[in-house]
N, C-alpha and C. Protein backbone atom coordinates (compact mmCIF):
# COMPACT_ATOMS: atom_id res chain seq x y z
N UNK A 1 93.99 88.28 109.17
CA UNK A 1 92.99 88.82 108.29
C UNK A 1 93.45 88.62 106.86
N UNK A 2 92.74 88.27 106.07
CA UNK A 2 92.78 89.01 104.40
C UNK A 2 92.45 89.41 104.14
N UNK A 3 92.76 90.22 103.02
CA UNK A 3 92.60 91.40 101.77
C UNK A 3 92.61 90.98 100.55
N UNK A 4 92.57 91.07 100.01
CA UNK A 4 92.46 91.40 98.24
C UNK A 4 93.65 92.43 97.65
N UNK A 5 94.67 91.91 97.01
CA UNK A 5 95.36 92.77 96.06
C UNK A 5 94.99 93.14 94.78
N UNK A 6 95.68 94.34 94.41
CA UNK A 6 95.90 94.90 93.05
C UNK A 6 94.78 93.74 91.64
N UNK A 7 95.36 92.40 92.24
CA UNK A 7 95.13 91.36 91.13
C UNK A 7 94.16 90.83 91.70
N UNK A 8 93.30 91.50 92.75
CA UNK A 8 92.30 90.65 93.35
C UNK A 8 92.59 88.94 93.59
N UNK A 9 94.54 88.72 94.17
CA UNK A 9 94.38 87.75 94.83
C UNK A 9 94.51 88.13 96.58
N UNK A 10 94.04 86.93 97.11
CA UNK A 10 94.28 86.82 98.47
C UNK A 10 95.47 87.02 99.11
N UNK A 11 96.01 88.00 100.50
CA UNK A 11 96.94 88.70 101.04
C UNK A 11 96.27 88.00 102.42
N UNK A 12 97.21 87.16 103.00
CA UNK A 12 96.85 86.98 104.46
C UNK A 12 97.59 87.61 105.05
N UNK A 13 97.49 87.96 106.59
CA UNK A 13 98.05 88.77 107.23
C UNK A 13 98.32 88.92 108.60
N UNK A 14 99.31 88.05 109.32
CA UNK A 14 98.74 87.74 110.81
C UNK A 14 98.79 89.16 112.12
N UNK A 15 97.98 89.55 113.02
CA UNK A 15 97.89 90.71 113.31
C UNK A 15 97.66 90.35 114.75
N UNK A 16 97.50 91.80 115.49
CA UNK A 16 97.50 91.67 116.77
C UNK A 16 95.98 92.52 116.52
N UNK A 17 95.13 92.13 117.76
CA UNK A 17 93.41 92.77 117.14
C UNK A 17 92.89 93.02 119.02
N UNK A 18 92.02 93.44 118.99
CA UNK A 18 91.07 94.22 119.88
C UNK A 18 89.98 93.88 119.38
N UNK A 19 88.66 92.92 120.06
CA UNK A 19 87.53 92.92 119.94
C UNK A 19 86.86 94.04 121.07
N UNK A 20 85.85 94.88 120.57
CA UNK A 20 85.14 95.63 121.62
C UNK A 20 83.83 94.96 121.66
N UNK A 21 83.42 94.40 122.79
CA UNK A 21 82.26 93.56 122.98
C UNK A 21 80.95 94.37 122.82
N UNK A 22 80.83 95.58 123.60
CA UNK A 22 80.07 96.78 123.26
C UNK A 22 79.27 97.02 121.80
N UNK A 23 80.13 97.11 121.07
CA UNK A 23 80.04 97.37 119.76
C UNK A 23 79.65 96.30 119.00
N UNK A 24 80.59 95.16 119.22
CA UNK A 24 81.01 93.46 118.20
C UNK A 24 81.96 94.40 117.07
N UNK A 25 82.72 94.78 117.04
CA UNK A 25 83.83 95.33 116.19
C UNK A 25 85.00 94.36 116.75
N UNK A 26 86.08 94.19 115.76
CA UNK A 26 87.12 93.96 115.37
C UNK A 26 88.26 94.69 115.32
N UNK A 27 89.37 95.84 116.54
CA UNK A 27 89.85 96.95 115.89
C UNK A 27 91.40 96.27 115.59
N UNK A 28 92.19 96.43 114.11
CA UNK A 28 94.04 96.18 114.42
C UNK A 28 94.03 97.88 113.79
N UNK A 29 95.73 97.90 114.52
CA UNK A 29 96.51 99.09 114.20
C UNK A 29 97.41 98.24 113.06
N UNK A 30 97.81 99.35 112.27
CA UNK A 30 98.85 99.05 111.50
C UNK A 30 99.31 100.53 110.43
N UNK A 31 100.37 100.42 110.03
CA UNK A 31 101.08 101.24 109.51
C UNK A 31 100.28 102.01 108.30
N UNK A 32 100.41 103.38 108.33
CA UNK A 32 99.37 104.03 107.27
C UNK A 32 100.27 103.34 105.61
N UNK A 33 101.53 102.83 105.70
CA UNK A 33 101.86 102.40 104.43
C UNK A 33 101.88 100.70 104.35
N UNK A 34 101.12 100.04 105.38
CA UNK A 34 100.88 98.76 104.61
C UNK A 34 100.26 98.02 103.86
N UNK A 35 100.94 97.04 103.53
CA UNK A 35 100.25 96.13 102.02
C UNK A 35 98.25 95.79 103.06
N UNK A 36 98.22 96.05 103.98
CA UNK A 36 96.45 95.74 104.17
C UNK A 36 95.99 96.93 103.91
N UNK A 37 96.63 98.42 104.15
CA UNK A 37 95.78 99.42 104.32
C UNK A 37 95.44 99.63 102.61
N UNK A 38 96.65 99.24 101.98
CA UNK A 38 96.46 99.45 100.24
C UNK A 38 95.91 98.93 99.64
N UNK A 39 95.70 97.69 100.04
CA UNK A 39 94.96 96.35 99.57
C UNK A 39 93.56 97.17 100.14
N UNK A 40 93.18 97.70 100.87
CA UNK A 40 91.72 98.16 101.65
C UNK A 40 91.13 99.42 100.76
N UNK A 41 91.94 100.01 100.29
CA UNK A 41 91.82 100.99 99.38
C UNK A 41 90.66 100.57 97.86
N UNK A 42 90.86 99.24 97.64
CA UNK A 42 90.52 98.94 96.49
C UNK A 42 89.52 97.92 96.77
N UNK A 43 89.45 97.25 98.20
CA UNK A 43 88.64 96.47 98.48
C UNK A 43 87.94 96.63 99.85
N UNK A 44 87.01 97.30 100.08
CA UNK A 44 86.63 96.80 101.63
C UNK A 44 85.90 95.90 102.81
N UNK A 45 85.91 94.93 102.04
CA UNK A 45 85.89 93.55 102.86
C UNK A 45 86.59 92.33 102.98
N UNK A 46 86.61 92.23 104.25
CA UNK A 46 87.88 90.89 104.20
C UNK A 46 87.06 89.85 105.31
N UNK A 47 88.26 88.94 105.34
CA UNK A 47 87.40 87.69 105.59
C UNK A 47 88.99 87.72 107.11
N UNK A 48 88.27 86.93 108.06
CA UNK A 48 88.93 87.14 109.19
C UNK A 48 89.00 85.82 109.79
N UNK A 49 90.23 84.90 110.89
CA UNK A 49 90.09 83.96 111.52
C UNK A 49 90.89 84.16 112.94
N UNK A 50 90.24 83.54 114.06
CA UNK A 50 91.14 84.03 115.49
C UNK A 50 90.41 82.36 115.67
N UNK A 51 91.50 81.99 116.33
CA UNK A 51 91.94 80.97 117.03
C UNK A 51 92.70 80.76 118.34
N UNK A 52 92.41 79.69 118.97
CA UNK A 52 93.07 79.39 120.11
C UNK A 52 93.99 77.63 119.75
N UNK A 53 95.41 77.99 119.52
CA UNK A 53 95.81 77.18 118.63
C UNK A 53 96.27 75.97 120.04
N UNK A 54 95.74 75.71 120.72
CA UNK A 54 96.13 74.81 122.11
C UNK A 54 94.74 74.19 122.32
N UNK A 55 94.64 73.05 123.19
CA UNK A 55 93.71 72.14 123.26
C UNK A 55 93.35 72.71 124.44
N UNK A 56 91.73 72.47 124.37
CA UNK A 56 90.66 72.23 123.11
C UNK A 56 90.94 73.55 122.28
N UNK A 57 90.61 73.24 121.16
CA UNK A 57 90.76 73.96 120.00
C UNK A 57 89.57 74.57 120.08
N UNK A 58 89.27 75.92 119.67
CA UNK A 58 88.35 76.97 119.76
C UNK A 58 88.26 78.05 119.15
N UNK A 59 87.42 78.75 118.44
CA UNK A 59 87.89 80.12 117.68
C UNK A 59 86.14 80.37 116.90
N UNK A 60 87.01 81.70 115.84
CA UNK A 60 85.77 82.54 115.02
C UNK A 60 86.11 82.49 113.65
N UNK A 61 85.70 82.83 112.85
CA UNK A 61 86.33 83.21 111.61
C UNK A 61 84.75 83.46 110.86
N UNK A 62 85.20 84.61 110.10
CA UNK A 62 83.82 85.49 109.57
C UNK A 62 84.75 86.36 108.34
N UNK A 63 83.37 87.26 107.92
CA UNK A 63 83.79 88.20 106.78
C UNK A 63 83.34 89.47 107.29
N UNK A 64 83.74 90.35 106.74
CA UNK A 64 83.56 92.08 107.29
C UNK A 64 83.71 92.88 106.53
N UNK A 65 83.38 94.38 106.58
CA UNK A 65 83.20 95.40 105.95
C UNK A 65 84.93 96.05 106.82
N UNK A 66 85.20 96.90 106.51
CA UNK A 66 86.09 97.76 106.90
C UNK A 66 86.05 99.00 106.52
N UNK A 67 86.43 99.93 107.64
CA UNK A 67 86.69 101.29 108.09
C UNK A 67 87.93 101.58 108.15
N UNK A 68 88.53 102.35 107.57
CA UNK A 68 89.99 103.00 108.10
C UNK A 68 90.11 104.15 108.69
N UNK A 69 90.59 104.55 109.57
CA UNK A 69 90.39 105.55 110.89
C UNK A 69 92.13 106.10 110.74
N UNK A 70 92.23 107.21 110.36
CA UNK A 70 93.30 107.92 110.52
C UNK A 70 93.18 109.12 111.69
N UNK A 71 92.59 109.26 112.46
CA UNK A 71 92.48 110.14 113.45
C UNK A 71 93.12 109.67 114.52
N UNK A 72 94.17 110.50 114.84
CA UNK A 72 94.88 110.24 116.30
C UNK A 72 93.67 110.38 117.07
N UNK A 73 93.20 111.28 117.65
CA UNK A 73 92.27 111.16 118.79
C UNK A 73 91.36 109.42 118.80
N UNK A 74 91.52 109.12 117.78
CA UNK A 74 90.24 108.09 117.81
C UNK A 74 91.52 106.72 117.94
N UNK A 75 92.65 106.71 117.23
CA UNK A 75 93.00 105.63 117.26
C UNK A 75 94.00 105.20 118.61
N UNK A 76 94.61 106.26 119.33
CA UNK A 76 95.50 106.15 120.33
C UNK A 76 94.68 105.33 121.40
N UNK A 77 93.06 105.31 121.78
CA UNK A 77 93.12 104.90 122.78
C UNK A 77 93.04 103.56 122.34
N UNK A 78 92.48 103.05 121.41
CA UNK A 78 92.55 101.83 120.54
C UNK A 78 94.03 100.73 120.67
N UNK A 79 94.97 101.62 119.92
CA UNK A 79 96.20 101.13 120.39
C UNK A 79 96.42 101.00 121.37
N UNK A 80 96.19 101.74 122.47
CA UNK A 80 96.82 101.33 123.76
C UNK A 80 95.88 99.82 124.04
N UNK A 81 94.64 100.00 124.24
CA UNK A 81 94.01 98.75 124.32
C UNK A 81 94.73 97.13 123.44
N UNK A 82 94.97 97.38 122.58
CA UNK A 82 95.66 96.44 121.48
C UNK A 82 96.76 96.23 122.25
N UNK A 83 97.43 96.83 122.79
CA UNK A 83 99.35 96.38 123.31
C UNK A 83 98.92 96.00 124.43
N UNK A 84 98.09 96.50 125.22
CA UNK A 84 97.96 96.00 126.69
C UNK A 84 97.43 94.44 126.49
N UNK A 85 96.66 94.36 125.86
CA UNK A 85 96.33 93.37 125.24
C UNK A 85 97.05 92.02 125.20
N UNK A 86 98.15 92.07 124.30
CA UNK A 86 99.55 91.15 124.00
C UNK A 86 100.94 91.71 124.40
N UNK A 87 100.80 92.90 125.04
CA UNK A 87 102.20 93.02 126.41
C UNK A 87 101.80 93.41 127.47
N UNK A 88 100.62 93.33 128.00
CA UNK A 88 100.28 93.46 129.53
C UNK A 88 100.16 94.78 130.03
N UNK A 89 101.07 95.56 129.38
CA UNK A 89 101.16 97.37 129.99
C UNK A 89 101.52 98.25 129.13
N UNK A 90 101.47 99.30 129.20
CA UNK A 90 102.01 100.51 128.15
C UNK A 90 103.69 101.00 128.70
N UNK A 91 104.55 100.12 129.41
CA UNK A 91 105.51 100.76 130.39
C UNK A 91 106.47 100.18 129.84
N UNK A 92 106.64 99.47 129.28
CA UNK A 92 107.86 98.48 128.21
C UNK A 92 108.26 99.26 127.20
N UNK A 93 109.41 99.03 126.75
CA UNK A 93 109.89 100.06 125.54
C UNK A 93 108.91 99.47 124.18
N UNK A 94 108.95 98.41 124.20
CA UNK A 94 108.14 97.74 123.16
C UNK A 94 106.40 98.70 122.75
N UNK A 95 105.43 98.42 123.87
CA UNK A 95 104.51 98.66 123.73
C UNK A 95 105.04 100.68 123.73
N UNK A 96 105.39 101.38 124.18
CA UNK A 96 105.97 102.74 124.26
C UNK A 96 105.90 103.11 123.15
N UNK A 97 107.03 102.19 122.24
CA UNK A 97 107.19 102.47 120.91
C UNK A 97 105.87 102.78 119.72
N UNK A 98 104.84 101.23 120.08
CA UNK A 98 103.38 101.16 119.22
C UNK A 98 103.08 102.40 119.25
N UNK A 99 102.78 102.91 120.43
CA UNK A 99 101.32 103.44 121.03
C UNK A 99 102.11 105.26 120.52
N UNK A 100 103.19 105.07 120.32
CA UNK A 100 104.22 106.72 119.88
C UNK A 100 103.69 106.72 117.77
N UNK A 101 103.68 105.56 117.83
CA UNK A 101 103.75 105.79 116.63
C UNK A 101 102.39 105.90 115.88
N UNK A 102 101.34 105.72 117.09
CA UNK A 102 100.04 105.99 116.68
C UNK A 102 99.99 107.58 116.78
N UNK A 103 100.74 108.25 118.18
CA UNK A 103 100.45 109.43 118.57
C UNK A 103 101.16 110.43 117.67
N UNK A 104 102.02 109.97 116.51
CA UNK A 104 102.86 110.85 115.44
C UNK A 104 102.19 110.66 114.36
N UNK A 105 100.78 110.09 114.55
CA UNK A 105 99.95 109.77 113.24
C UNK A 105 100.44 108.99 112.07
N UNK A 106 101.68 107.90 112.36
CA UNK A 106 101.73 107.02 111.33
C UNK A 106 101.17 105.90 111.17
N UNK A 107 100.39 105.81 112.13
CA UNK A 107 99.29 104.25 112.03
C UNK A 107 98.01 104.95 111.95
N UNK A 108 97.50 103.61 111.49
CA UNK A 108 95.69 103.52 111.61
C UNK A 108 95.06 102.53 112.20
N UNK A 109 93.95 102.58 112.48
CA UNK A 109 93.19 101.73 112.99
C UNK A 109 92.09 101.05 112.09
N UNK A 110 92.70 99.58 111.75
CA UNK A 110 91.56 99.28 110.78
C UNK A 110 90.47 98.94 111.83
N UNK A 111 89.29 99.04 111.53
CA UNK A 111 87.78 98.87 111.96
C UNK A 111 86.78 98.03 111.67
N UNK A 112 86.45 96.35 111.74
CA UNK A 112 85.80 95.91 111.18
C UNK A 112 84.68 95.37 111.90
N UNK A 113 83.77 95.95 110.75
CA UNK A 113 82.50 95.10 111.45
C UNK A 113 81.63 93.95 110.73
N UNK A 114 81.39 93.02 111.61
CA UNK A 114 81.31 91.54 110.64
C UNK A 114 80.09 91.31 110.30
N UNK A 115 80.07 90.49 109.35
CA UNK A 115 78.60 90.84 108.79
C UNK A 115 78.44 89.30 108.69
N UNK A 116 79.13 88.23 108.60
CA UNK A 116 79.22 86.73 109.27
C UNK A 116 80.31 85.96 109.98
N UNK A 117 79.68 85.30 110.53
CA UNK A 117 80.69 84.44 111.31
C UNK A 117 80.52 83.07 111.83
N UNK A 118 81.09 82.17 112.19
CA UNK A 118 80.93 81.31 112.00
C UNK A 118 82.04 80.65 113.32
N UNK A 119 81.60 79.78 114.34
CA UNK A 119 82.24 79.81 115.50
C UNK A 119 82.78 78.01 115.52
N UNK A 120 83.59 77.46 116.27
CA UNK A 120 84.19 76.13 116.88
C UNK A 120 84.96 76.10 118.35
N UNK A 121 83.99 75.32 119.02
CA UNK A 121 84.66 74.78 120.68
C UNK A 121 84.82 73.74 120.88
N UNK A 122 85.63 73.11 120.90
CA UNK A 122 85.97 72.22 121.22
C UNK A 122 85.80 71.90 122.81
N UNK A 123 85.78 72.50 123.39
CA UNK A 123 85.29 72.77 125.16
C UNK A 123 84.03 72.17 125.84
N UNK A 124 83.49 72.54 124.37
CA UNK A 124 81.97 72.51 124.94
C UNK A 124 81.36 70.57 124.52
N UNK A 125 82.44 70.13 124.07
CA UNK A 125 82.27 68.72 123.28
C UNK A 125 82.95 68.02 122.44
N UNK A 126 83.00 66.88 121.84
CA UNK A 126 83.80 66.48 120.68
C UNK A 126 83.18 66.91 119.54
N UNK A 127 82.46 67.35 119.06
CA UNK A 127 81.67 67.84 117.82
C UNK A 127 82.55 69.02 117.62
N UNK A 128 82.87 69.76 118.24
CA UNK A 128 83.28 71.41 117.92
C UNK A 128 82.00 71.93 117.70
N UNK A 129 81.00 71.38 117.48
CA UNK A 129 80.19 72.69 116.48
C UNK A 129 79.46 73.48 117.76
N UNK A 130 79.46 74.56 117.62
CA UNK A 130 78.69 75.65 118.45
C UNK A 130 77.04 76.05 117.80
């Protein structure tokens, strides 16, 4: 994802994310003191890209509004979804660790919902274009 700093330049940011199909939201966790949540403070829209970096090449990339969600109740089940996600289970010390540090309220859940987007498959053809 990017953000916007202080100087209104560009902050990229590579992340671990949760799409909820339900919705079409975008959810990442991340630390209530990082350079995105501060950067979000002053700006709330960012521009987003997910890829599948292996052949055929495939992905999204759009722009969004953002929400920041400091509520444990709301963000724990989020996180857990997010780690299961990219470690398979909540039973690893690794993912244990995330999902603790949502439940001591030092993360958030950024929230985005996209307002464009813009898609490429390579799957579906040599064109990419969808």
């Amino acid at each position: 994802m990017s953000t916007l700093d202080e100087k209104g330049d560009p902050n990229i940011h590579p992340t671990w994310f949760y799409y909820d199909v339900a919705t079409n939201k975008l959810y990442i966790g991340t630390s209530r003191q990082s350079r995105k949540v501060s950067n979000l403070k002053n700006h709330d829209t960012i521009y987003f890209c997910i890829y599948e970096p292996n052949q055929p090449y495939r992905g999204v990339r759009g722009k969004g509004k953002v929400t920041v969600h400091g509520n444990v109740d709301h963000n724990v089940p989020i996180e857990e979804k997010i780690v299961v996600k990219y470690l398979r289970d909540l039973e690893n010390q690794g993912a244990k660790m995330l999902v603790d540090v949502s439940k001591r309220g030092n993360a958030v859940i950024i929230e985005i919902t996209p307002s464009y987007f813009s898609t490429w498959d390579y799957t579906k053809g040599s064109d990419g274009l969808v």
